[in-house]
Protein backbone atom coordinates (compact mmCIF):
# COMPACT_ATOMS: atom_id res chain seq x y z
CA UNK A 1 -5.01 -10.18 -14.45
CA UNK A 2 -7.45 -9.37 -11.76
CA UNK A 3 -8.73 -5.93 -11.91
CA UNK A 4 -10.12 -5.06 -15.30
CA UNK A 5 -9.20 -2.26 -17.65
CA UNK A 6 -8.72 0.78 -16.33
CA UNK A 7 -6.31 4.15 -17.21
CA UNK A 8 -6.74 6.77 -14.75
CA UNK A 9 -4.92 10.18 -15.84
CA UNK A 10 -3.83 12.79 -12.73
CA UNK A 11 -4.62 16.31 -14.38
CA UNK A 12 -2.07 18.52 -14.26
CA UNK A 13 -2.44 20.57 -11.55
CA UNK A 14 -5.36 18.53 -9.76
CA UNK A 15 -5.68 16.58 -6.60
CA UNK A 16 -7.67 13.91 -8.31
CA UNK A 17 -7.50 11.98 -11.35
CA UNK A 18 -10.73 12.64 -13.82
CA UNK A 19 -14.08 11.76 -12.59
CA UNK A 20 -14.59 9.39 -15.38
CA UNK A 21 -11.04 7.77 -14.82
CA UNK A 22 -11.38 5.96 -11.58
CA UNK A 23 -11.04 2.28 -12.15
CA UNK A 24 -14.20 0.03 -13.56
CA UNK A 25 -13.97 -3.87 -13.14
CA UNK A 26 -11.15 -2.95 -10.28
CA UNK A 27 -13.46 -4.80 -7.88
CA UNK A 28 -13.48 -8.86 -9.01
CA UNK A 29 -10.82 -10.24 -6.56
CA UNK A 30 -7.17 -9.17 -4.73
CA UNK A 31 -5.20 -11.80 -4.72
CA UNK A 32 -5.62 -14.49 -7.75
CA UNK A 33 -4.51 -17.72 -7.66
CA UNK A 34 -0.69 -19.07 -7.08
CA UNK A 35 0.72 -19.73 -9.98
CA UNK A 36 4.49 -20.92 -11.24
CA UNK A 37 6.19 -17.91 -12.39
CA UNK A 38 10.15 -17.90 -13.55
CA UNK A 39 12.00 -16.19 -10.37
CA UNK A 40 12.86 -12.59 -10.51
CA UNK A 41 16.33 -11.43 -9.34
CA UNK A 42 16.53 -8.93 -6.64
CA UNK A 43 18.14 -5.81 -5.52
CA UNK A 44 16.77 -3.88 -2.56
CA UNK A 45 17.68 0.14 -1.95
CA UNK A 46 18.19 0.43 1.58
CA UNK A 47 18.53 -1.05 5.12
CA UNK A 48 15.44 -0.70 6.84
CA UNK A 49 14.01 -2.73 9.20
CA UNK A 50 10.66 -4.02 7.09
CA UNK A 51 13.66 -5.89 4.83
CA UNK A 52 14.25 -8.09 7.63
CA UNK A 53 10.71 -9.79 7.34
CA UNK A 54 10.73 -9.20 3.25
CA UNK A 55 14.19 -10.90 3.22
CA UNK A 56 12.17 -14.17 4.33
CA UNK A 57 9.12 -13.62 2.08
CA UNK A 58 11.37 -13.06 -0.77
CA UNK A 59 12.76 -16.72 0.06
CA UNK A 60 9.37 -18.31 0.83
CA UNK A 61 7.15 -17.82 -2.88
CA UNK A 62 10.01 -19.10 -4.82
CA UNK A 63 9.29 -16.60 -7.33
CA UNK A 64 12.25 -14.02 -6.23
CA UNK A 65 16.30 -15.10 -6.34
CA UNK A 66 17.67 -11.88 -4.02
CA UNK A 67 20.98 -11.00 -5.68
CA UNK A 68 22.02 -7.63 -4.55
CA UNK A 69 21.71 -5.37 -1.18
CA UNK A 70 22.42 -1.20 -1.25
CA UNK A 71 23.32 0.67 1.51
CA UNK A 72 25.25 4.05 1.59
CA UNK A 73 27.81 2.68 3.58
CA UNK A 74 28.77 -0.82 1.99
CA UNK A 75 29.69 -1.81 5.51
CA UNK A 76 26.13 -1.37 6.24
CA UNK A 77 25.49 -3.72 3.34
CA UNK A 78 27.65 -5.94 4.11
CA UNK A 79 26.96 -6.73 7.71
CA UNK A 80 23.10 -5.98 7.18
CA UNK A 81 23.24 -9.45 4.28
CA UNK A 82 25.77 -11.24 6.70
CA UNK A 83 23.02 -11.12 9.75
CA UNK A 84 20.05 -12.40 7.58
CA UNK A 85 21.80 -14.39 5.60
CA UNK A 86 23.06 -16.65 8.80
CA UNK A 87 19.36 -16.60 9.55
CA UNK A 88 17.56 -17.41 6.64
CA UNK A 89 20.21 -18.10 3.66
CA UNK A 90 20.23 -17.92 0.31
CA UNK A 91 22.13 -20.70 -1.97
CA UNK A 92 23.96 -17.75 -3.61
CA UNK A 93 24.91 -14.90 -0.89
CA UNK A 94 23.39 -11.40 -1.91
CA UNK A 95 26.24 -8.99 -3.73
CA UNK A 96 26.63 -5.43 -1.12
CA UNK A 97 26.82 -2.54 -2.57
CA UNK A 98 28.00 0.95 -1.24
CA UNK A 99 25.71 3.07 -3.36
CA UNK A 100 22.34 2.79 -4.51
CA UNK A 101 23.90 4.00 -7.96
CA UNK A 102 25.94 0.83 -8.11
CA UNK A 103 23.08 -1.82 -7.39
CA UNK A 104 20.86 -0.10 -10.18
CA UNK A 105 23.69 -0.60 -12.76
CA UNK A 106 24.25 -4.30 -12.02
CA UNK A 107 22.91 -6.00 -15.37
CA UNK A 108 21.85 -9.11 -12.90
CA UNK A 109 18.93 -7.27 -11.01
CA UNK A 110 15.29 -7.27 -12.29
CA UNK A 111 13.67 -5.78 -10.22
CA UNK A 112 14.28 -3.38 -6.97
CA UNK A 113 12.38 -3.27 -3.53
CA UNK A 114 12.78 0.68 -2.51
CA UNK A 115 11.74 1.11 1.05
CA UNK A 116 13.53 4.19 1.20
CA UNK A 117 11.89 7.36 3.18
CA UNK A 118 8.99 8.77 1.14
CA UNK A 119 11.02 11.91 1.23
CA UNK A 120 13.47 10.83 -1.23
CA UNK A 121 11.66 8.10 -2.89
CA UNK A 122 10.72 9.35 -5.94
CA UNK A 123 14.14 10.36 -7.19
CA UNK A 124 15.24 6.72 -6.77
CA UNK A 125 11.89 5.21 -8.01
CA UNK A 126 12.58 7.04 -11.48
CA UNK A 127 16.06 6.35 -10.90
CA UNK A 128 15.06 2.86 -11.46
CA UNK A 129 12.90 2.85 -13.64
CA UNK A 130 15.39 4.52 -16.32
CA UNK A 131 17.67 1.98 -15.71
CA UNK A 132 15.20 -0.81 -16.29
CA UNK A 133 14.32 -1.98 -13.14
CA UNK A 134 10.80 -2.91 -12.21
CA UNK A 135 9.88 -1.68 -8.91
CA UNK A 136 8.29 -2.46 -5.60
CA UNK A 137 7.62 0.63 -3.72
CA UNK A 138 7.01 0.71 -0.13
CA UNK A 139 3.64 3.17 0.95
CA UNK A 140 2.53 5.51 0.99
CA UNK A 141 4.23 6.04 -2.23
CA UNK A 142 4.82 9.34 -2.99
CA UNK A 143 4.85 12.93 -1.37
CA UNK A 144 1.90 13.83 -3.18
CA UNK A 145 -0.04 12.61 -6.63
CA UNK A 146 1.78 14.89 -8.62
CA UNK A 147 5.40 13.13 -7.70
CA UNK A 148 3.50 9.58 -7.65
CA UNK A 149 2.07 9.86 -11.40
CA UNK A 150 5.58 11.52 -12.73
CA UNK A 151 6.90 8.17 -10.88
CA UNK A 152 4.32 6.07 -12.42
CA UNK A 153 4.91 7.60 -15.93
CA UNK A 154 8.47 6.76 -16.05
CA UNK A 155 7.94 3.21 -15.10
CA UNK A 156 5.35 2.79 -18.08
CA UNK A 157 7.84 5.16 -20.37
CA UNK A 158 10.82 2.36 -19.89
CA UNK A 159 8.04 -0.71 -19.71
CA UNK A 160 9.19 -2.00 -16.19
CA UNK A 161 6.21 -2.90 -13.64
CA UNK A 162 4.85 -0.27 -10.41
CA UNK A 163 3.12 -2.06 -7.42
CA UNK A 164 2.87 -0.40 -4.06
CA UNK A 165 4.02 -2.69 -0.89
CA UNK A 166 0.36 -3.14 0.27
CA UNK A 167 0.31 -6.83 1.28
CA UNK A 168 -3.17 -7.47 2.44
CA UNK A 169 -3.91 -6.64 -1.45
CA UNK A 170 -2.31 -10.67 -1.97
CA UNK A 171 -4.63 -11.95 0.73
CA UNK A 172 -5.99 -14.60 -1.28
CA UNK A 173 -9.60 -14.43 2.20
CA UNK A 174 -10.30 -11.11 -0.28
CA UNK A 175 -10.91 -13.52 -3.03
CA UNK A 176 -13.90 -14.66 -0.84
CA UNK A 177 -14.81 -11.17 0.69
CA UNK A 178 -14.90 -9.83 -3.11
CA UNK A 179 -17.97 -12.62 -3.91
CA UNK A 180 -19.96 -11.54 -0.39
CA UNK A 181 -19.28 -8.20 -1.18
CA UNK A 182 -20.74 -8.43 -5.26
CA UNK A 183 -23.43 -10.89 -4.54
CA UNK A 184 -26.21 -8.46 -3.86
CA UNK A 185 -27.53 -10.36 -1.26
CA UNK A 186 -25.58 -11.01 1.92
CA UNK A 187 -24.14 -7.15 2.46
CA UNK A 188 -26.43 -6.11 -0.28
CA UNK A 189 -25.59 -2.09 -1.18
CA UNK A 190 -22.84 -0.48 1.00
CA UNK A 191 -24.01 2.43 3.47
CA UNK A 192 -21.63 3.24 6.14
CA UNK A 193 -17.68 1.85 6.31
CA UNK A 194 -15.60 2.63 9.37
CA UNK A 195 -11.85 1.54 9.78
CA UNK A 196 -9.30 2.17 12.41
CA UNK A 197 -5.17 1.18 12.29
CA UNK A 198 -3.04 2.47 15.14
CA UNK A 199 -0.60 1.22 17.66
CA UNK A 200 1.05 3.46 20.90
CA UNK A 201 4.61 4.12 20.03
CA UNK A 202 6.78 3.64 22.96
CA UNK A 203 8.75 6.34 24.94
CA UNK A 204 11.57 6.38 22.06
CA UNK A 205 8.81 6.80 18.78
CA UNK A 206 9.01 10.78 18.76
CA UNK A 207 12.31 11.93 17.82
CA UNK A 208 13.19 7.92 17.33
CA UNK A 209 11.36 6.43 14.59
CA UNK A 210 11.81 8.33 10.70
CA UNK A 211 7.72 8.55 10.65
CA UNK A 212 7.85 11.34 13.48
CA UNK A 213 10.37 13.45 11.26
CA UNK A 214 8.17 15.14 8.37
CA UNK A 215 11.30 15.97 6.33
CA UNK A 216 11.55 12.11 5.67
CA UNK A 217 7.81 10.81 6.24
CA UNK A 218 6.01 14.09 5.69
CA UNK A 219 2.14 12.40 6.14
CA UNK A 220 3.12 10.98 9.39
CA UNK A 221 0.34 8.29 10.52
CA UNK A 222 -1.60 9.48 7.72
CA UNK A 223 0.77 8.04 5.23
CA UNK A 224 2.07 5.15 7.30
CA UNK A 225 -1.14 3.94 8.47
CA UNK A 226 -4.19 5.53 7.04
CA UNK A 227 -2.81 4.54 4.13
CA UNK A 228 -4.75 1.15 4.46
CA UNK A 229 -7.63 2.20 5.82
CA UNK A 230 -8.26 4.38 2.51
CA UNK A 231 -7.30 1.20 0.79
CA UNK A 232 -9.42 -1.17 2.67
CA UNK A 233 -12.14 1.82 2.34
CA UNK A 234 -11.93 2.26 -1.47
CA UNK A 235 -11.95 -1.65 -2.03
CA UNK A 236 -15.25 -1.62 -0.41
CA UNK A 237 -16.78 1.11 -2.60
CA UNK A 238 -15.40 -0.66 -6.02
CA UNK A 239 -12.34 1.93 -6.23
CA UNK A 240 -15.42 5.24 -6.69
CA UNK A 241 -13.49 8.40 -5.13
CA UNK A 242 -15.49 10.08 -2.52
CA UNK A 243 -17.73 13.11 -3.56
CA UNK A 244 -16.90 14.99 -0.28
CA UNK A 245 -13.31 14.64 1.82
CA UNK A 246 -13.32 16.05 5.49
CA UNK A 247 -9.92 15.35 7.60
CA UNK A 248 -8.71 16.64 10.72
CA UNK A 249 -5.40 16.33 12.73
CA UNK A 250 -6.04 14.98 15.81
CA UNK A 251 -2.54 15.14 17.54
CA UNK A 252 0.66 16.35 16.19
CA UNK A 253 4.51 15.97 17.78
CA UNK A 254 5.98 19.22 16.30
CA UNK A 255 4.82 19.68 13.10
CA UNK A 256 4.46 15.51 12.95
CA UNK A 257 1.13 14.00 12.33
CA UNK A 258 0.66 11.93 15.59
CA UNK A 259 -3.74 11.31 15.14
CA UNK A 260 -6.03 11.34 12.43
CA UNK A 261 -9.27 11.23 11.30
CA UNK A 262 -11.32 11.63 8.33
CA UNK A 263 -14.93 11.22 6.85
CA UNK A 264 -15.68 10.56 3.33
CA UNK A 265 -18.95 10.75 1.84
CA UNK A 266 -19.94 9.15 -1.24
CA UNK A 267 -22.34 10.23 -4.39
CA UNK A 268 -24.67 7.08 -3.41
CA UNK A 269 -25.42 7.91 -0.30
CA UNK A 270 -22.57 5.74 1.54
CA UNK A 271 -20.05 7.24 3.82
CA UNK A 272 -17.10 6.15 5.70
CA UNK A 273 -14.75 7.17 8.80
CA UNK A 274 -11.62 5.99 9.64
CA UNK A 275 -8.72 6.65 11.73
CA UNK A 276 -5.36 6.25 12.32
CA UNK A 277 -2.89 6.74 15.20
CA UNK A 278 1.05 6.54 16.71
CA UNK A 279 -1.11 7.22 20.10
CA UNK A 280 -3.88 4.91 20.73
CA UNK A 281 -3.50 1.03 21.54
CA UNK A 282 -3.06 -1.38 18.47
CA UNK A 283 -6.54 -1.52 16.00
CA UNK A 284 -6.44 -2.98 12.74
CA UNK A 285 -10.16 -3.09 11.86
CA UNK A 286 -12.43 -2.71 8.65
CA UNK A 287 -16.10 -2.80 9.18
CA UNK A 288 -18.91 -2.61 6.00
CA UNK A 289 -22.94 -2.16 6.43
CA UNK A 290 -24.77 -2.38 3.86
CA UNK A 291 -28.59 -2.70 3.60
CA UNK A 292 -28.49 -5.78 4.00
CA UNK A 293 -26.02 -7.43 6.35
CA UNK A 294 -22.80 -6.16 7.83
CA UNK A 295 -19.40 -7.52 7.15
CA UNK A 296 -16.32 -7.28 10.48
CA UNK A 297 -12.61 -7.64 9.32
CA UNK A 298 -10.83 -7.15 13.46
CA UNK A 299 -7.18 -7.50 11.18
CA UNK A 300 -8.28 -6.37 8.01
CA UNK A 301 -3.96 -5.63 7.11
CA UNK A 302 -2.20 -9.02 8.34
CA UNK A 303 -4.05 -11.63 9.90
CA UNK A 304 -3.20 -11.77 13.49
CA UNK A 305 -1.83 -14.76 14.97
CA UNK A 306 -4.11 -14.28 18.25
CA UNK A 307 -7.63 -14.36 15.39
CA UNK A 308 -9.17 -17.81 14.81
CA UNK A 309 -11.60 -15.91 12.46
CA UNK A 310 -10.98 -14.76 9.06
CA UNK A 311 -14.17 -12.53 9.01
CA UNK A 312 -17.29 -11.92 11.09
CA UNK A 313 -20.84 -11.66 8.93
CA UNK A 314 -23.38 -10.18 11.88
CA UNK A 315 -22.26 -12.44 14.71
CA UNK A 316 -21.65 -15.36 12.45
CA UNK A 317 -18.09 -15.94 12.55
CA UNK A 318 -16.17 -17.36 9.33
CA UNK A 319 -13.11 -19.81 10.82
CA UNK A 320 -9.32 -19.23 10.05
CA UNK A 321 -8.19 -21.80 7.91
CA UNK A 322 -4.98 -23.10 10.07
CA UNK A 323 -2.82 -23.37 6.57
CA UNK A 324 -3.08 -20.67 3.44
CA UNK A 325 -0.16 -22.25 2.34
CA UNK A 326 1.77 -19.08 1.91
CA UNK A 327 1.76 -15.61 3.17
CA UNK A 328 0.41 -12.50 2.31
CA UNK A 329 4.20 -11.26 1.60
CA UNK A 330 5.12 -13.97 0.16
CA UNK A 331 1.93 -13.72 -2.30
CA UNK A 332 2.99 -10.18 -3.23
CA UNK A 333 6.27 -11.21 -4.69
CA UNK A 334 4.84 -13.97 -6.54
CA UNK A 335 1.70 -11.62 -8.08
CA UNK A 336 4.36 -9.07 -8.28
CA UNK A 337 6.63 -11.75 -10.88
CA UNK A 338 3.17 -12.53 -12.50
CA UNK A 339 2.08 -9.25 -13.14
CA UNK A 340 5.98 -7.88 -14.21
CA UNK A 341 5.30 -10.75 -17.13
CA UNK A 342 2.85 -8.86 -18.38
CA UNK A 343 3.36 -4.92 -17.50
CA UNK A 344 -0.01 -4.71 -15.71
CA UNK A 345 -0.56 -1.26 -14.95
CA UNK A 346 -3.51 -1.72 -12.96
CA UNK A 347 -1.58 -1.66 -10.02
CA UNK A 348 -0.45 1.54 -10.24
CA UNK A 349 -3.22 2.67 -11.15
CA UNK A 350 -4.65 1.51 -7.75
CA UNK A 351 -1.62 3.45 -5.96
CA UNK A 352 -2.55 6.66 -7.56
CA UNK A 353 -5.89 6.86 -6.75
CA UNK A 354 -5.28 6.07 -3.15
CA UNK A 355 -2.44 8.89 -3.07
CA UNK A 356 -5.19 10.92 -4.88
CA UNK A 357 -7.42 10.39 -1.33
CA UNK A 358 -4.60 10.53 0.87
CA UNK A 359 -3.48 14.09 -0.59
CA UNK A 360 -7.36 15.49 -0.02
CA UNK A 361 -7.33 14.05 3.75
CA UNK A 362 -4.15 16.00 3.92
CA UNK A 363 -5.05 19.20 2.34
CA UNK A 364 -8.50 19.20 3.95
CA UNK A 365 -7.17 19.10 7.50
CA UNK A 366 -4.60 22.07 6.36
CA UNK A 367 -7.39 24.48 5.61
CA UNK A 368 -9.71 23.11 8.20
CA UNK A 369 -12.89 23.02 5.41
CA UNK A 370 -13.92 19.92 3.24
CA UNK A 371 -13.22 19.75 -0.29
CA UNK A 372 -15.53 18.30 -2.99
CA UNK A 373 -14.71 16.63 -6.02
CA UNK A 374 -16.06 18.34 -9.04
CA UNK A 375 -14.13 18.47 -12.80
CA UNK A 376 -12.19 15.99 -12.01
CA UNK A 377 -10.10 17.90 -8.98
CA UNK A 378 -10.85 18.24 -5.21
CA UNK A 379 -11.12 21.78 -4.12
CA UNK A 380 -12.37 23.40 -0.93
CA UNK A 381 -16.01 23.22 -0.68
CA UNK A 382 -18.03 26.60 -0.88
């Protein structure tokens, strides 16, 4: 497909998969090219809200038939599919389902989306997967890498695809970001990456929204938002781990994390900063120096609808092209089909090693010291 061979292995026990393990040949593009795929059918575990705009992607690449809805309550289901379905209809209505048990035994699903709470995602995820599903899993993905690569094992031991719900990974502008980046010339070798995501939750977030409750989104902003900055971070350093992880919680609603930060240096010499918030004012940014040139992403996730610029190289500004023909969600469900054809596990692979990151951020902030990667683990630095 588009990343190149790669088979990272999480040591038992570790933080990190193997130093030698982290993904070569990950770096030639992130979206590839549009292509006809046969539609897969659909069921999706849960209500949430991010189904309302995935209900419509689903519908727009022509590469998904939706054929199934789960709630716990199949009133829930029910009246959740009659709403969207009014809106944006499907020739053949979605079946609801009152259990999530139900929907995985129906013989006509291929595939499930499982936004569910990263608290109980994993059960379902393997749930899936051992009853042949393939699986699009909403980030982050896991409580940890240990739960993620049991996850990711089961979907390779019943040969059904893993891809994390990252959709700025189908951006087909990081097709053209991924030749600046590799030409050696206009960033030329990277030095210094910074990257910021955050938006102020209003007066109802604490206590409100599911990510200020740490029994059911235990990384709070971390998980929810840093998520792509470590992404967007690790794209730009050709998917090498940091040699030295330093995180810190910034703000915290109970036991909630509200603000982060982090700072990541790598064996080369480049480092990188980024943070994340439910506090601050909306940022979505990704910025790259190199030695050469510097490249400016201002909505490095989704491309904003206020941005005529794709991308800003020193002041030069690279216009928005007023029709990509498709969106980024859209994209995902149509790479997703394309990759399910051919069990490409180079997705997951790329969903481990940012949990990997994710779980050092974490677990340096906890013990307030750094941790270094060495034998193929982070541990506290000495």
């Amino acid at each position: 497909m588009i990343f190149g061979p790669t088979n990272p292995t999480l040591k038992k026990g570790s933080t990190s998969p193997g130093l030698h393990a982290t993904p070569v040949g990950v770096n030639s593009a992130f979206s590839e090219s549009i292509a006809t795929v046969p539609p897969l059918r659909w069921g999706i575990l849960s209500t949430a809200r991010i189904i309302r705009s995935n209900w419509v992607s689903m519908r727009e690449s022509g590469a998904a038939t939706l054929v199934a809805l789960a709630s716990r309550e199949i009133g829930r289901a029910q009246e959740f599919i009659d709403e969207l379905q009014a809106a944006t209809p499907w020739p053949v209505k979605p079946a609801a389902y009152g259990s999530y048990e139900s929907l995985l035994a129906d013989p006509a699903v291929d595939a499930v989306y499982i936004p569910l709470p990263t608290g109980i995602r994993k059960e379902w995820v393997i749930r899936a997967a051992g009853a042949g599903k393939h699986v699009l899993c909403e980030k982050p993905c896991a409580i940890n890498a240990a739960d993620l690569r049991e996850m990711i094992d089961s979907c390779a031991r019943h040969e059904v695809m893993f891809m994390d719900g990252v959709m700025f990974m189908h951006d087909p502008r990081y097709l053209r970001l991924r030749e600046i980046m590799d030409d050696g010339v206009t960033i030329g070798p990277v030095k210094r990456i910074s990257s910021s995501f955050s938006f102020r939750g209003g007066d109802d977030f604490i206590g409100g929204d599911i990510r200020s409750h740490t029994a059911l989104e235990p990384a709070g902003c971390l998980g929810d938002l840093g998520w792509y900055c470590l992404r967007g971070i690790l794209w730009a350093m050709d998917w090498k781990l940091p040699q030295r992880v330093s995180g810190r919680v910034l703000a915290t609603a109970g036991s909630a994390i509200m603000d982060f930060s982090g700072d990541l240096d790598f064996a080369d010499g480049a480092s990188a900063t980024f943070h994340c918030s439910f506090l601050a004012h909306n940022q979505v940014w990704l910025n790259i120096s190199g030695t050469r040139g510097s490249l400016r992403l201002s909505d490095f996730v989704s491309p904003a609808a206020d941005n005529d610029s794709d991308w800003e190289i020193g002041y030069q500004r690279q216009p928005r092209l007023t029709d990509s023909g498709m969106s980024n969600p859209a994209r995902m469900f149509v790479n997703f089909a394309a990759a399910a054809q051919k069990l490409d596990r180079r997705w997951a692979e790329i969903s481990l090693i940012t949990q990997v990151l994710q779980d050092a951020c974490e677990l340096s902030s906890q013990l307030g010291r750094p941790l270094v990667l060495g034998d193929g683990a982070y541990r506290p630095d000495q």
